[in-house]
Protein backbone atom coordinates (compact mmCIF):
# COMPACT_ATOMS: atom_id res chain seq x y z
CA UNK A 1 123.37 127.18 46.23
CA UNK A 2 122.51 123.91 44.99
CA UNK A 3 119.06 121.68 45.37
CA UNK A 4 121.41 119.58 47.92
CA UNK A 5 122.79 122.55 50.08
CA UNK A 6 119.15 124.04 49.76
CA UNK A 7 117.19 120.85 51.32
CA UNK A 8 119.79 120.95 53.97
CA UNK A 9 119.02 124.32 54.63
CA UNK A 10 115.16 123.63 54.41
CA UNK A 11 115.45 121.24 57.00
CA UNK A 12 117.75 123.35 59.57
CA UNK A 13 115.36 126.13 58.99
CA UNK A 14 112.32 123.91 60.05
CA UNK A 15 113.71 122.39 62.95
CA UNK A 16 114.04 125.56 64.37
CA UNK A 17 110.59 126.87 63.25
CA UNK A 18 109.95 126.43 66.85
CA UNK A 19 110.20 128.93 69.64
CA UNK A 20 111.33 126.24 72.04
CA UNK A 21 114.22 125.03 70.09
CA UNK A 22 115.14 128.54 69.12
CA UNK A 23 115.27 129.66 73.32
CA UNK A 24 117.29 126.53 74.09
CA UNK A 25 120.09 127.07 71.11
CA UNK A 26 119.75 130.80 72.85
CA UNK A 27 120.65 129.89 76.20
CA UNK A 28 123.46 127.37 74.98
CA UNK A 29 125.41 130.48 73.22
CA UNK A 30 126.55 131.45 76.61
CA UNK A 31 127.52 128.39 78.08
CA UNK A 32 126.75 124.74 78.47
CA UNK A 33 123.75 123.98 80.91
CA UNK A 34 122.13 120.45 82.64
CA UNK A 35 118.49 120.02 81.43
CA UNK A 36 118.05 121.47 85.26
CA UNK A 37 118.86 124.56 84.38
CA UNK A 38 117.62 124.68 80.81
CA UNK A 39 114.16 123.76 82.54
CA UNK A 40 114.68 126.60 85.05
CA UNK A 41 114.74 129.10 82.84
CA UNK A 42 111.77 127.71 80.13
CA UNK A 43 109.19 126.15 82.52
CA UNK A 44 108.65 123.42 80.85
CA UNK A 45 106.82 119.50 81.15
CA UNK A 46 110.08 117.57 81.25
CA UNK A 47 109.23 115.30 78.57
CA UNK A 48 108.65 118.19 76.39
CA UNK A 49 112.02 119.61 76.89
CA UNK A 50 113.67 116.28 76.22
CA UNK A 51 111.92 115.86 73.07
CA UNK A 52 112.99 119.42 71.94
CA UNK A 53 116.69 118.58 72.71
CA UNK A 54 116.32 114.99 71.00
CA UNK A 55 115.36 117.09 67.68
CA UNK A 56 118.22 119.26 68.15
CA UNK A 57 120.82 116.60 68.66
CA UNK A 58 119.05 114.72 65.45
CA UNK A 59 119.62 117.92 63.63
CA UNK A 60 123.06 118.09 64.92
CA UNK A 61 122.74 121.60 66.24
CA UNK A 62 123.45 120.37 69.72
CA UNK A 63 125.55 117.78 71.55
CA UNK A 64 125.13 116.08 75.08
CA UNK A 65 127.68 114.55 77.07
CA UNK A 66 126.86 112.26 80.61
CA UNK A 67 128.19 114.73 83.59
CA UNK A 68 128.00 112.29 86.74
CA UNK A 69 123.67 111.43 86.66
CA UNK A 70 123.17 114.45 84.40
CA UNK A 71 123.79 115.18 80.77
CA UNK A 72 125.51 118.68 80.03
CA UNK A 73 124.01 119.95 76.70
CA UNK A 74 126.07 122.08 74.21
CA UNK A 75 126.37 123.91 70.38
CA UNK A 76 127.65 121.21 68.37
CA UNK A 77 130.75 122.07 67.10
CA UNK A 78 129.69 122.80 63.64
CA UNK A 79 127.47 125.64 65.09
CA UNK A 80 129.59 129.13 64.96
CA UNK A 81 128.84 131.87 67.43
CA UNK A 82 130.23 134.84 66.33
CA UNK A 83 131.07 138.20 67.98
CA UNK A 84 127.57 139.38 67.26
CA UNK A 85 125.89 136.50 69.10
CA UNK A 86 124.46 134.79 65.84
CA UNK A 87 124.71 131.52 64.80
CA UNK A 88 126.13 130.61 61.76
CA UNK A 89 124.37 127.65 60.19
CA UNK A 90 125.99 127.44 56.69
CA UNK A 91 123.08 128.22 54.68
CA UNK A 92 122.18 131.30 56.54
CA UNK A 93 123.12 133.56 60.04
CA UNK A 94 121.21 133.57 62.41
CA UNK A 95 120.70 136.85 65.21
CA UNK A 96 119.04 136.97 68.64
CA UNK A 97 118.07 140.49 70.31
């Protein structure tokens, strides 16, 4: 691994240094969901949720498209779910009990 491939990993690593982030990308392994439902399941303030889903989307491990008023959040493409239920970054795989 490189010092490039390395910073890239650094920074995919920090983004989801948070438990939030790390529950949403979670939830999104099964299926797409609405911020609704996302928000069902976490609790949380609104504008905290939003901000954790802007930081995923800027880290490109998430995508949004407009479904009628809503947006439908999803993995972005370039995150792999395998069999196993782990996310494949690149740099490093990723498991959930």
């Amino acid at each position: 691994m490189n010092e490039t491939d390395s910073a890239v990993c650094t920074q995919k690593l920090k983004v989801l240094a948070d438990e939030t982030r790390l529950s949403v990308l979670k939830l999104l392994m099964d299926s797409p969901m609405h911020v609704g439902e996302i928000n069902a399941v976490l609790g949380l303030e609104q504008s905290l949720l939003s901000h954790h889903l802007q930081v995923l989307r800027t880290a490109e491990f998430v995508v949004r498209e407009r479904d009628h008023k809503a947006y439908l959040y999803s993995l972005a493409p370039s995150v792999k779910v395998n069999a196993a239920k782990a996310l494949n970054l690149g740099c490093c795989v990723l498991w959930f009990n």
